[in-house]
N, C-alpha and C. Protein backbone atom coordinates (compact mmCIF):
# COMPACT_ATOMS: atom_id res chain seq x y z
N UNK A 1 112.08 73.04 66.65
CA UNK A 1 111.38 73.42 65.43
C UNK A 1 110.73 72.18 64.82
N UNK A 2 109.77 72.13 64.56
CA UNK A 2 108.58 71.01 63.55
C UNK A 2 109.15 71.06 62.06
N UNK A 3 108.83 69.68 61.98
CA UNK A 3 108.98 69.66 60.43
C UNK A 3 107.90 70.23 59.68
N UNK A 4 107.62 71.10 58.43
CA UNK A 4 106.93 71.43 57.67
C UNK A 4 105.85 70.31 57.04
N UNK A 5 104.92 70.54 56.51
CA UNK A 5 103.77 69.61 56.13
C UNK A 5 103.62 69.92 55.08
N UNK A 6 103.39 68.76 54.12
CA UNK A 6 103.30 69.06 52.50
C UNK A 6 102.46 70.36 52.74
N UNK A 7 102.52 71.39 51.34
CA UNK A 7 101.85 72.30 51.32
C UNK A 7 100.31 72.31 51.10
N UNK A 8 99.86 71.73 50.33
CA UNK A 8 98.34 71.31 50.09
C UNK A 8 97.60 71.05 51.47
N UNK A 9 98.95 69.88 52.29
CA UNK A 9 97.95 69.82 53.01
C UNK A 9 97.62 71.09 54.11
N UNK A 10 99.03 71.79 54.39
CA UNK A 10 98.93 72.86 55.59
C UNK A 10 97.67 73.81 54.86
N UNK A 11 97.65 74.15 53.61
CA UNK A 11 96.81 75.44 53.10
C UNK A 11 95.16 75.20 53.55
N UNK A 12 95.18 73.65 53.13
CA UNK A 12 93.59 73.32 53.41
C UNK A 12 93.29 73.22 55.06
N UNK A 13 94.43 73.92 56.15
CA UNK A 13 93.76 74.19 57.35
C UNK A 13 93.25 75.43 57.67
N UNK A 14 92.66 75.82 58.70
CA UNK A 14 92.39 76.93 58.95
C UNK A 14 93.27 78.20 59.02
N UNK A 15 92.84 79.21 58.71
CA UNK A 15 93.83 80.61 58.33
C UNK A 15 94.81 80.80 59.70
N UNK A 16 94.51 80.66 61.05
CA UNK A 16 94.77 81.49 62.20
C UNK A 16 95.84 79.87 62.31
N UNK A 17 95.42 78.16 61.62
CA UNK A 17 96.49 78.18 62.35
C UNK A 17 98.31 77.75 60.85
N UNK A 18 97.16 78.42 59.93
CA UNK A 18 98.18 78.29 58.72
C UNK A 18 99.16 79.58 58.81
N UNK A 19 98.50 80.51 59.00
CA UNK A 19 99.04 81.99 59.24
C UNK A 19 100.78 81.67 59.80
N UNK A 20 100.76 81.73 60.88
CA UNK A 20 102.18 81.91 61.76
C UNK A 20 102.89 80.57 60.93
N UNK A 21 102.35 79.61 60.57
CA UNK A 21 103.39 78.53 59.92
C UNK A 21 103.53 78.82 58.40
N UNK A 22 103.49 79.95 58.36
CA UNK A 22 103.72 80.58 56.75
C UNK A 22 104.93 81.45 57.09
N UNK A 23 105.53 82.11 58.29
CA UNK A 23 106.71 82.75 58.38
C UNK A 23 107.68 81.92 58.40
N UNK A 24 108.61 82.53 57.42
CA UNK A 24 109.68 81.83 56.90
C UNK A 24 110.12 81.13 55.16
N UNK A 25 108.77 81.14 54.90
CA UNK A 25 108.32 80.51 53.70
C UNK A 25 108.35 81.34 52.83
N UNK A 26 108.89 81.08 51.04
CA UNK A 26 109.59 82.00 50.53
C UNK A 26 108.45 81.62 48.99
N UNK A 27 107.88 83.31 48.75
CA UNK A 27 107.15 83.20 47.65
C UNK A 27 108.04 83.71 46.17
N UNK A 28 107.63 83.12 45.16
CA UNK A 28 108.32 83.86 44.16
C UNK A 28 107.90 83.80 42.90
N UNK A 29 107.78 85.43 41.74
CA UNK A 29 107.21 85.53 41.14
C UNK A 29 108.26 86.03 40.26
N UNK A 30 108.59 86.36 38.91
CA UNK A 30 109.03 87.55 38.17
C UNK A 30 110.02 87.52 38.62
N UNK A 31 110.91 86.41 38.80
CA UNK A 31 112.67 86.43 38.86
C UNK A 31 113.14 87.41 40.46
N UNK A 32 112.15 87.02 41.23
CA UNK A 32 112.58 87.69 42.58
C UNK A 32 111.58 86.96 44.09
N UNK A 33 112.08 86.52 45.03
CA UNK A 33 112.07 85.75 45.89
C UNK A 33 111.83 85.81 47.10
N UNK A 34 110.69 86.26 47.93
CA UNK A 34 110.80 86.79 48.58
C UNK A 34 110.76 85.87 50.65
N UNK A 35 111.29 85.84 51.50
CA UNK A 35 110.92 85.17 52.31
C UNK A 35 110.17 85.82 53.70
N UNK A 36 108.67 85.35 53.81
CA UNK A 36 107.98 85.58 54.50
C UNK A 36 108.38 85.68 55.88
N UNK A 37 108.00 87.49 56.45
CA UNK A 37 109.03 87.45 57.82
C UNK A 37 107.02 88.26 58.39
N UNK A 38 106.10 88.60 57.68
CA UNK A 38 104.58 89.06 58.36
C UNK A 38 103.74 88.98 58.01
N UNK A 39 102.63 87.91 58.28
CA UNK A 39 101.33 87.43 57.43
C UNK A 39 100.15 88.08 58.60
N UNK A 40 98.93 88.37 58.26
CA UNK A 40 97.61 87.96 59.11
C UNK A 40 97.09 87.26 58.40
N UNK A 41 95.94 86.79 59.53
CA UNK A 41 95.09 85.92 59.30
C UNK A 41 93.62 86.56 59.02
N UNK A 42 92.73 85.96 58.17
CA UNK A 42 91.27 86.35 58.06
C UNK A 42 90.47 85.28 57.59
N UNK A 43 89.38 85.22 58.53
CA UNK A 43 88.45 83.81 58.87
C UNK A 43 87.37 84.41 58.23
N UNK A 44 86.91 84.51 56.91
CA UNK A 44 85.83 84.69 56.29
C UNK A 44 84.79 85.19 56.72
N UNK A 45 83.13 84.40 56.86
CA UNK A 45 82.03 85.16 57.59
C UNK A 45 82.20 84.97 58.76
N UNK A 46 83.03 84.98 59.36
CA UNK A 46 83.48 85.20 60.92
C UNK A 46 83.88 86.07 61.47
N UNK A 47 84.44 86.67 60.48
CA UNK A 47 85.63 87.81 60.45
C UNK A 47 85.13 89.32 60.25
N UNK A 48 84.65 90.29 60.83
CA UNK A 48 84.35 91.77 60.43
C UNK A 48 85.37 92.20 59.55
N UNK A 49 86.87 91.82 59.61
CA UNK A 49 87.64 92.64 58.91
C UNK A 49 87.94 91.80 57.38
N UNK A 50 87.67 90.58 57.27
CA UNK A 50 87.61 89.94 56.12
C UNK A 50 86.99 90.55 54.86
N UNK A 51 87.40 90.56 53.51
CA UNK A 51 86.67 90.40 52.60
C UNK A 51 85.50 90.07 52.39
N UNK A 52 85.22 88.83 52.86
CA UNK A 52 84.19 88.00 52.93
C UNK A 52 83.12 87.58 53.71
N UNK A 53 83.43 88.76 54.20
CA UNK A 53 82.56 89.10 55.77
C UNK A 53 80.76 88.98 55.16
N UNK A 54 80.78 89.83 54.17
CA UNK A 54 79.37 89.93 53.67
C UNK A 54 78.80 89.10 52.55
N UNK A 55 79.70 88.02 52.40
CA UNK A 55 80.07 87.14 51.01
C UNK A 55 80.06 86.91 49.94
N UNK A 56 80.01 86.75 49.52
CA UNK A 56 80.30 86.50 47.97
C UNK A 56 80.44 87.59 46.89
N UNK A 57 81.67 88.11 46.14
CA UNK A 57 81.28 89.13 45.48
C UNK A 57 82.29 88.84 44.21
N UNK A 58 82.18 89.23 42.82
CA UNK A 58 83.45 89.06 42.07
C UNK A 58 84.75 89.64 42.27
N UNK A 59 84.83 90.82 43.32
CA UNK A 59 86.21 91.13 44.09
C UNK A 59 86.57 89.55 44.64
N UNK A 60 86.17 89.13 45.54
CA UNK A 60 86.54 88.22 46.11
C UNK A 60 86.31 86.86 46.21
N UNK A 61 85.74 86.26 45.20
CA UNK A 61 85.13 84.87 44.28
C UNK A 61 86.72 84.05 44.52
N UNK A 62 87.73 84.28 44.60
CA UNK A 62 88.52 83.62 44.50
C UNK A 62 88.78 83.04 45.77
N UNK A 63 88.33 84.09 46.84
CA UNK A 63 88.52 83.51 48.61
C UNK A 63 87.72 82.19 48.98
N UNK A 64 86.74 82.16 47.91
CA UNK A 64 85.42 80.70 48.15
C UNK A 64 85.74 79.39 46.98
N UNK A 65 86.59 79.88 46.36
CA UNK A 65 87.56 78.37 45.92
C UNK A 65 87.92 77.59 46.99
N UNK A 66 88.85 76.48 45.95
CA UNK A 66 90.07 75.92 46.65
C UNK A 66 91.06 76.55 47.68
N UNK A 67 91.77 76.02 48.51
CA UNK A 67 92.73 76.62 48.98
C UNK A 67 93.96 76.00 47.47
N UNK A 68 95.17 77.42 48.52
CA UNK A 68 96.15 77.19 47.55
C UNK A 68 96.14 77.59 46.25
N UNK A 69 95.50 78.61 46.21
CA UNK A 69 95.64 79.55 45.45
C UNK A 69 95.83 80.83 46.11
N UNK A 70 96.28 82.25 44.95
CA UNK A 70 96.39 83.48 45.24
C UNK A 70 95.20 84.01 45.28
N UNK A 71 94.85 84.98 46.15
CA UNK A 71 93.82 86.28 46.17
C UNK A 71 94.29 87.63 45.85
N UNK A 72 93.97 88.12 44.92
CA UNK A 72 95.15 89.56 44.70
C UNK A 72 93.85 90.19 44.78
N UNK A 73 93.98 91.09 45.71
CA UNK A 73 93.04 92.78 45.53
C UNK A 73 93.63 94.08 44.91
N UNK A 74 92.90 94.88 44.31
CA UNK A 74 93.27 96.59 44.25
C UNK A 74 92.58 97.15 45.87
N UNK A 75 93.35 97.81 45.70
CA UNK A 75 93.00 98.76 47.32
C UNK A 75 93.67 100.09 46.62
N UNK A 76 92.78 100.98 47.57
CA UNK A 76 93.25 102.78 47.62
C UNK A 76 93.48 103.17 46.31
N UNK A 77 93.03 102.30 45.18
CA UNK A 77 93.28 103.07 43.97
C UNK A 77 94.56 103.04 42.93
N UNK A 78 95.34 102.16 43.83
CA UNK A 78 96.70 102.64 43.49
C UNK A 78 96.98 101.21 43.70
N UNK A 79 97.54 100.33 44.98
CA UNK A 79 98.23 99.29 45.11
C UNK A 79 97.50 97.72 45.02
N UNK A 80 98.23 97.02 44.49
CA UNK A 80 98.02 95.39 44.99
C UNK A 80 98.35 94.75 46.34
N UNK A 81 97.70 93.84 46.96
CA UNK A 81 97.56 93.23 47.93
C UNK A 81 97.49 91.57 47.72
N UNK A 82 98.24 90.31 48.86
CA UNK A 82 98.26 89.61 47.69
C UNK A 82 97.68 88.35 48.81
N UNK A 83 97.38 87.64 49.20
CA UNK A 83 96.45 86.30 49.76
C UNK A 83 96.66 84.92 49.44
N UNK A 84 96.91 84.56 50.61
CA UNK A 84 96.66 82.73 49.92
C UNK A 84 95.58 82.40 50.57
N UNK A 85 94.89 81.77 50.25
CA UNK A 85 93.44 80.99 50.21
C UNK A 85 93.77 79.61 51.10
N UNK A 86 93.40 79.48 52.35
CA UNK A 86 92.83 78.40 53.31
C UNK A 86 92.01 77.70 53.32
N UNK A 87 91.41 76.73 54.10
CA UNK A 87 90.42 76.17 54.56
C UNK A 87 90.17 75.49 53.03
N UNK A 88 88.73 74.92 54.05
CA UNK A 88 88.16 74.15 53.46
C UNK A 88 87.35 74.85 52.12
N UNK A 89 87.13 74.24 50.57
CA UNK A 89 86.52 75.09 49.83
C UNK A 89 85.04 75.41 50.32
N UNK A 90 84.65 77.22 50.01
CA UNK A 90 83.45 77.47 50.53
C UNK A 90 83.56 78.38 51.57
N UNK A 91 84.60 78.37 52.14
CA UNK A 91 84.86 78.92 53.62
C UNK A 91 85.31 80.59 53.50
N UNK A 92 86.02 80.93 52.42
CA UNK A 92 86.36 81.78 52.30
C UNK A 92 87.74 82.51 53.61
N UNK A 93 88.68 81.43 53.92
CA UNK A 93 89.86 82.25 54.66
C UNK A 93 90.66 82.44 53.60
N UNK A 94 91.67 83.28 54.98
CA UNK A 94 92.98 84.00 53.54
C UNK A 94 93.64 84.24 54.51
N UNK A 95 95.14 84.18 54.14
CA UNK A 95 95.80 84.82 55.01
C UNK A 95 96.54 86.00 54.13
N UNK A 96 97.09 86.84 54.73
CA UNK A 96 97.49 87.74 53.70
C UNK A 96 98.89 88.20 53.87
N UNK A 97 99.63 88.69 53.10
CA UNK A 97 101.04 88.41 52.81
C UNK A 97 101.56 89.48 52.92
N UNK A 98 102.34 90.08 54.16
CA UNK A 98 102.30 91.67 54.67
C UNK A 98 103.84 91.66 54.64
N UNK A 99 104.99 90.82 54.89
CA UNK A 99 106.23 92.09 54.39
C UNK A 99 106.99 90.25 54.10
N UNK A 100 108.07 90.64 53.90
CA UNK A 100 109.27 90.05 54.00
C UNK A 100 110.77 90.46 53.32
N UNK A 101 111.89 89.72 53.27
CA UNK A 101 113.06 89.72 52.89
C UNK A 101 113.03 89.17 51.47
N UNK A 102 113.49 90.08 50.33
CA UNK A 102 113.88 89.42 48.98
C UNK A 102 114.93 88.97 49.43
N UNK A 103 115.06 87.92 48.98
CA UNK A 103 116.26 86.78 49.17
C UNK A 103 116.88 86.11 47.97
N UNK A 104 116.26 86.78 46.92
CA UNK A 104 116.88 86.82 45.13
C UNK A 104 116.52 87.48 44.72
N UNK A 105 117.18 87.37 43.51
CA UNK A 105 116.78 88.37 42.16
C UNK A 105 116.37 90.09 43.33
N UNK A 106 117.57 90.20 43.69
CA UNK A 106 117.72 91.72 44.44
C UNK A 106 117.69 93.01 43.59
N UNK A 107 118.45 92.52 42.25
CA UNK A 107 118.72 93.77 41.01
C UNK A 107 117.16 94.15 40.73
N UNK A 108 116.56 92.85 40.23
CA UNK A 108 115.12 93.63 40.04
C UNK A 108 114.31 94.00 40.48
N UNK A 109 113.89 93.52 42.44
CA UNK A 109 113.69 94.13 43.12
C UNK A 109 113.95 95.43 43.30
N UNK A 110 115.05 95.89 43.35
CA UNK A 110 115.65 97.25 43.22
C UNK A 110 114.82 98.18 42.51
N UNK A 111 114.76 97.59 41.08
CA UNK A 111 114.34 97.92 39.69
C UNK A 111 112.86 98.82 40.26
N UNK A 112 112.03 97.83 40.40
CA UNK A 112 110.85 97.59 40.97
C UNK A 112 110.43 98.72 41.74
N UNK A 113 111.09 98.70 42.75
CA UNK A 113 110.86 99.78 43.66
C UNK A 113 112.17 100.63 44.29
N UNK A 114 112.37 101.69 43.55
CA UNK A 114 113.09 102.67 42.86
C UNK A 114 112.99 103.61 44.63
N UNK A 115 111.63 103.81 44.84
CA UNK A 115 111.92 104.42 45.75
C UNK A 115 112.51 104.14 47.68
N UNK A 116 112.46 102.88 47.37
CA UNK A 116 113.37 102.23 48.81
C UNK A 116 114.80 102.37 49.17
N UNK A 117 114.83 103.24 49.99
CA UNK A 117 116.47 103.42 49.80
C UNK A 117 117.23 102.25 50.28
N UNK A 118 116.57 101.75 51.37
CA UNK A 118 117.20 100.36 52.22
C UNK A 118 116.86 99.08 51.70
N UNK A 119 117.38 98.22 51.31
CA UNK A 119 117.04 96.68 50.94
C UNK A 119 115.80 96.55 51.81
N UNK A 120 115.48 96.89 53.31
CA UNK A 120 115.14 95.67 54.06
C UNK A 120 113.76 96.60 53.46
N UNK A 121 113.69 97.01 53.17
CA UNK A 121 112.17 98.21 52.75
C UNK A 121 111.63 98.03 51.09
N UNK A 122 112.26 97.07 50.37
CA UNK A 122 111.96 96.45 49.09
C UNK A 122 110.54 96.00 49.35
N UNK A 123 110.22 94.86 50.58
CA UNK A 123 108.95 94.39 50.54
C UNK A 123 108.19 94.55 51.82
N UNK A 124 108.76 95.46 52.14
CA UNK A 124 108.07 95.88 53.41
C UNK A 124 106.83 96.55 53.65
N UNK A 125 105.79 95.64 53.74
CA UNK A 125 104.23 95.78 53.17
C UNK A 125 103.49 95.13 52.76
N UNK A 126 102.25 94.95 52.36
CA UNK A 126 101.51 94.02 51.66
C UNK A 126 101.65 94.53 49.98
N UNK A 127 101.70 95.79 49.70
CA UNK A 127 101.63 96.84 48.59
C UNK A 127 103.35 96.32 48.20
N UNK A 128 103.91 97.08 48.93
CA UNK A 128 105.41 96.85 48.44
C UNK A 128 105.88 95.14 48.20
N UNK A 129 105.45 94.36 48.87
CA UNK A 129 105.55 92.70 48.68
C UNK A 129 105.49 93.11 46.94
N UNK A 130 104.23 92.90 46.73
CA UNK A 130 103.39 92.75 45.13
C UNK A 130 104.51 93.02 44.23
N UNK A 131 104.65 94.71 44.71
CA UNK A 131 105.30 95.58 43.30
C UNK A 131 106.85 95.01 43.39
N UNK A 132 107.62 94.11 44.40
CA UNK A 132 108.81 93.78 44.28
C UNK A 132 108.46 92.37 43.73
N UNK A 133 107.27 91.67 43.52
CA UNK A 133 107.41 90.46 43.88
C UNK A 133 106.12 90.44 41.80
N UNK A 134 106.14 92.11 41.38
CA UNK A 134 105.45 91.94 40.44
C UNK A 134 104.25 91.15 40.00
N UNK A 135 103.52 91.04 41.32
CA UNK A 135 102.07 90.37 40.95
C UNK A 135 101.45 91.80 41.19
N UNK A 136 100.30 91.49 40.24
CA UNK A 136 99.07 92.02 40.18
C UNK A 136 97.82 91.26 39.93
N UNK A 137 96.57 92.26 39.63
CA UNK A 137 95.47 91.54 39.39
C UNK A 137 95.15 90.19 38.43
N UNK A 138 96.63 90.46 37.48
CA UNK A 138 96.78 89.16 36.39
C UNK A 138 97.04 87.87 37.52
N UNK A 139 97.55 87.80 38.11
CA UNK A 139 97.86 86.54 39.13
C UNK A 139 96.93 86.43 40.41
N UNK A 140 95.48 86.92 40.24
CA UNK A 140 94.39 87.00 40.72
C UNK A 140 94.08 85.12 40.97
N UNK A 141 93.70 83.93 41.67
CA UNK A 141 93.10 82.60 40.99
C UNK A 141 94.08 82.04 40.90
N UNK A 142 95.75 82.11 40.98
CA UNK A 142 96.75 81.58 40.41
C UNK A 142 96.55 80.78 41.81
N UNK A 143 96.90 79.37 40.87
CA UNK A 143 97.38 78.11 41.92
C UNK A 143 99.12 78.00 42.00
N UNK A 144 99.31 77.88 43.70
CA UNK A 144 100.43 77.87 44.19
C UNK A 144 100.84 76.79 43.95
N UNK A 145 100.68 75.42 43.74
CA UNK A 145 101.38 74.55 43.64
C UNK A 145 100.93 74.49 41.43
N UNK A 146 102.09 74.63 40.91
CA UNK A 146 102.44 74.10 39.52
C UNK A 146 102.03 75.65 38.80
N UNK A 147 101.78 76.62 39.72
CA UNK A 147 101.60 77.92 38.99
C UNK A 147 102.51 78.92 38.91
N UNK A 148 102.23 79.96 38.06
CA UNK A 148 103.56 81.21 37.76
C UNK A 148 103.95 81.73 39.35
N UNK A 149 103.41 81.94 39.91
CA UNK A 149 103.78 81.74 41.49
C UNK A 149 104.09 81.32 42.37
N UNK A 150 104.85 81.14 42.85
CA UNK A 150 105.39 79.83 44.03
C UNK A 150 105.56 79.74 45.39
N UNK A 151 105.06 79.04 46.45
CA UNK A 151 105.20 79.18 47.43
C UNK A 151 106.05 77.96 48.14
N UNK A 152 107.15 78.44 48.48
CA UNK A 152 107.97 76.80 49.45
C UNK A 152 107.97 76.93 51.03
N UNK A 153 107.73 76.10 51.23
CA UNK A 153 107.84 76.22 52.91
C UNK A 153 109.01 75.79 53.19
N UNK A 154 109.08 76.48 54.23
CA UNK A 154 110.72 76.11 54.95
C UNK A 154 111.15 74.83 55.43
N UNK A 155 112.38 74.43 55.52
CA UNK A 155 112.70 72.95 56.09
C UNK A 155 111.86 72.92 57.49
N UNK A 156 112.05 73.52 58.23
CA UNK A 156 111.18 73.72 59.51
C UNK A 156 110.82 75.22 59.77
N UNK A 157 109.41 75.00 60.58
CA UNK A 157 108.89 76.11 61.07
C UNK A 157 109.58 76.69 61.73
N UNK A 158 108.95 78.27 62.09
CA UNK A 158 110.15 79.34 62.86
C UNK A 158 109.55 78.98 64.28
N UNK A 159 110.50 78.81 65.42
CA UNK A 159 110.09 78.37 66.65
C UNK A 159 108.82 79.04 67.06
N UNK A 160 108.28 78.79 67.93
CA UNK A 160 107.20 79.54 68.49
C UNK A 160 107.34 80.68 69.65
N UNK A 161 108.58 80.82 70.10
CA UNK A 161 109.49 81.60 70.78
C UNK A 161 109.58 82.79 69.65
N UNK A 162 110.13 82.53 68.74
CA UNK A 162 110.00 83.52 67.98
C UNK A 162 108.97 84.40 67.03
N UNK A 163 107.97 83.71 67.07
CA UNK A 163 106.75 84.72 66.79
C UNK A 163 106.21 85.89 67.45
N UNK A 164 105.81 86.70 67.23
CA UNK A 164 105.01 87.80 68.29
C UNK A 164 103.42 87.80 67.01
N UNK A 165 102.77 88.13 67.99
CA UNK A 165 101.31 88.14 67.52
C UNK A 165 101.01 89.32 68.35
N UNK A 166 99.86 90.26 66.97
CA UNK A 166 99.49 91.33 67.78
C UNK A 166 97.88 92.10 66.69
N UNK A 167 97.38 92.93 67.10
CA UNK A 167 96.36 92.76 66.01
C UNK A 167 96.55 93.23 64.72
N UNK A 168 95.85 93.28 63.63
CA UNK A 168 96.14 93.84 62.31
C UNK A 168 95.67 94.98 62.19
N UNK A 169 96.75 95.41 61.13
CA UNK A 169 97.15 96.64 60.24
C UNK A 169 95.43 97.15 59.81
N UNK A 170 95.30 98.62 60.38
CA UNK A 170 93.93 99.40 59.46
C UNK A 170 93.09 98.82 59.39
N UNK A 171 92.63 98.04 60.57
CA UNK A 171 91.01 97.87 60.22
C UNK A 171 90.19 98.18 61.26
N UNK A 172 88.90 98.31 60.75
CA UNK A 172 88.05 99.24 61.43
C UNK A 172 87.16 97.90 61.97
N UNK A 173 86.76 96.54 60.93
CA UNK A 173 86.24 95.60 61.69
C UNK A 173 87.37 94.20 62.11
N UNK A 174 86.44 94.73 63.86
CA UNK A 174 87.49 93.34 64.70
C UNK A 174 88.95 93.96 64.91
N UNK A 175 89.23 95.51 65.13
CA UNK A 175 90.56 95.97 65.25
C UNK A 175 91.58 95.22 65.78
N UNK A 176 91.27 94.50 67.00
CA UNK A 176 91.52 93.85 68.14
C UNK A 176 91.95 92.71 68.17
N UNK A 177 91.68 91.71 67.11
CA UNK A 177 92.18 90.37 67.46
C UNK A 177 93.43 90.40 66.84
N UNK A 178 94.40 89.43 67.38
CA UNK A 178 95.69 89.11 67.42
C UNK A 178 96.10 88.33 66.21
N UNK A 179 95.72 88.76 65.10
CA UNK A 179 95.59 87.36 64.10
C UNK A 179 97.26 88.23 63.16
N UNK A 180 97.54 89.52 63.39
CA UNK A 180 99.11 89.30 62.61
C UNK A 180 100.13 88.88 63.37
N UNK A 181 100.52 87.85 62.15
CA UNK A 181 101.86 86.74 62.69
C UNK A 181 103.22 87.65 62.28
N UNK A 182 104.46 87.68 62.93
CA UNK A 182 105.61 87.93 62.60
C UNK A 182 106.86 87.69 63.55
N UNK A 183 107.74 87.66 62.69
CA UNK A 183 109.11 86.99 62.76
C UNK A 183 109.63 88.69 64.15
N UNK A 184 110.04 87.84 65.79
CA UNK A 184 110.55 88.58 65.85
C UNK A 184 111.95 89.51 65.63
N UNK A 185 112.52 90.53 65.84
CA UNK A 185 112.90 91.22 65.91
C UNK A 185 113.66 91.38 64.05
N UNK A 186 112.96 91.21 63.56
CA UNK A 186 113.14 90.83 62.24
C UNK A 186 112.56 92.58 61.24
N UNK A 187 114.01 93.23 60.86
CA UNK A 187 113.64 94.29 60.39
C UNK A 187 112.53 94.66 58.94
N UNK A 188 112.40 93.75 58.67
CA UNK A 188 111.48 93.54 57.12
C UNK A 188 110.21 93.72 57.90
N UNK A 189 109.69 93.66 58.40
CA UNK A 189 108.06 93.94 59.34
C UNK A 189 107.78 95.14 59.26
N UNK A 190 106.73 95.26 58.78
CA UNK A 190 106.13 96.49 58.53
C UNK A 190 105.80 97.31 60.13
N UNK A 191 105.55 98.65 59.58
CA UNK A 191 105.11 99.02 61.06
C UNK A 191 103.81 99.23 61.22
N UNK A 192 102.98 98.82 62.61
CA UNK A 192 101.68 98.81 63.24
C UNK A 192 101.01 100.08 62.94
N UNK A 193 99.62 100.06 62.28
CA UNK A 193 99.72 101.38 62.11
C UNK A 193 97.39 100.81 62.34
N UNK A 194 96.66 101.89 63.37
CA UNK A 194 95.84 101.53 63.37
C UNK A 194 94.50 102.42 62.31
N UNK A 195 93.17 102.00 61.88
CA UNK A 195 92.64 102.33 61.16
C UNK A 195 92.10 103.98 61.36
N UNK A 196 92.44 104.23 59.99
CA UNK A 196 91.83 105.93 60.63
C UNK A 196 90.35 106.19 60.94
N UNK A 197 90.18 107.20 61.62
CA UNK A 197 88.99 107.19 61.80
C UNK A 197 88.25 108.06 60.23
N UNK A 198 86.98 107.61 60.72
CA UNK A 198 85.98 107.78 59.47
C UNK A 198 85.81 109.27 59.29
N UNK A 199 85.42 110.23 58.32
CA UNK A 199 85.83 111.67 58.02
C UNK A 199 83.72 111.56 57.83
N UNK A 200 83.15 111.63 58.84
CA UNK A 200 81.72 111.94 58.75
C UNK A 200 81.21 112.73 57.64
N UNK A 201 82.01 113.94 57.57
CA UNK A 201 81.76 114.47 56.36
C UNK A 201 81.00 113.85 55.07
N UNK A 202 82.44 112.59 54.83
CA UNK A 202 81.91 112.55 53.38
C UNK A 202 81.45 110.96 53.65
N UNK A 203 81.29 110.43 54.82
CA UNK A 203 81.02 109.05 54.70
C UNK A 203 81.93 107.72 55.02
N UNK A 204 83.03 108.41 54.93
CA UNK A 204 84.33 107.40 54.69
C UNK A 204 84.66 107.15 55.64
């Protein structure tokens, strides 16, 4: 296992190879803690399935900052989604923050999400992360280092034996590339689920 790299500096690398060296690493917001066990990666105007594919918009103004900060989206109407910001400023990567293990503050996790019957299903998600981990659009821009949010990296990275890579969750652009990272056999991982198809009907 590698030793970890100050955080500033790992964030200001590229998403695909910050991504997998983010499992393990424990975010925490609102008195609950969570440790990163499934991230992807997304490479800005490179990327079909990115945000930032078509660039620049006030949804996503925060992806073309600094790294090392949060990206929080609304999606489907209903949930938060939550991002740390890569690369170089301008570039617009992100990696995005898809399940893990609360590893504190469990009571309010609980609290939080009422409807999980199993612990390991508190943050199991990008949606469920948020609502256990109580960010929303207010922690939109928030800087990870000295902000209400926190990100620590682990004493060392998770071996490379233990990763599996495979493509990401629901998307319709770039279905295919291998850019979600996760901890194997690690029950907090969300499950693979691919993008639905479009309902011609109405457009969608």
């Amino acid at each position: 296992m590698a030793d970890s790299p100050d955080l500033t500096d790992l964030l200001g690398r590229p998403a695909l190879e910050v991504a997998p060296r983010l499992l393990g690493a424990v975010v925490a917001h609102g008195g609950v803690a969570v440790r990163l066990t499934e991230v992807e990666a997304y490479d800005g105007a490179e990327d079909p399935g990115s945000h930032a594919y078509r660039g620049r918009t006030d949804r996503n103004a925060v992806m073309f900052g600094p790294a090392a900060h949060l990206y929080v989206y609304f999606t489907y109407g209903m949930h938060h989604c939550c991002n740390v910001v890569t690369g170089p400023e301008g570039q617009a990567s992100a990696v995005l923050l898809r399940a893990g293990e609360v590893v504190s503050g469990l009571p309010v996790a609980r609290r939080r999400r009422p409807a999980a019957t199993k612990d390991r299903d508190l943050a199991r998600g990008p949606a469920r992360l948020c609502r256990a981990l109580d960010i929303d659009a207010a922690q939109d821009g928030t800087a990870l280092v000295g902000g209400a949010v926190t990100l620590t990296l682990p004493d060392r990275f998770v071996p490379e034996g233990h990763v599996r890579t495979g493509p990401r969750v629901g998307l319709r652009g770039a279905p295919d590339r291998p850019w979600r990272f996760w901890v194997a056999d690690e029950p907090t991982v969300s499950s693979y689920r691919p993008a639905r198809p479009r309902n011609r009907g109405t457009g969608r």
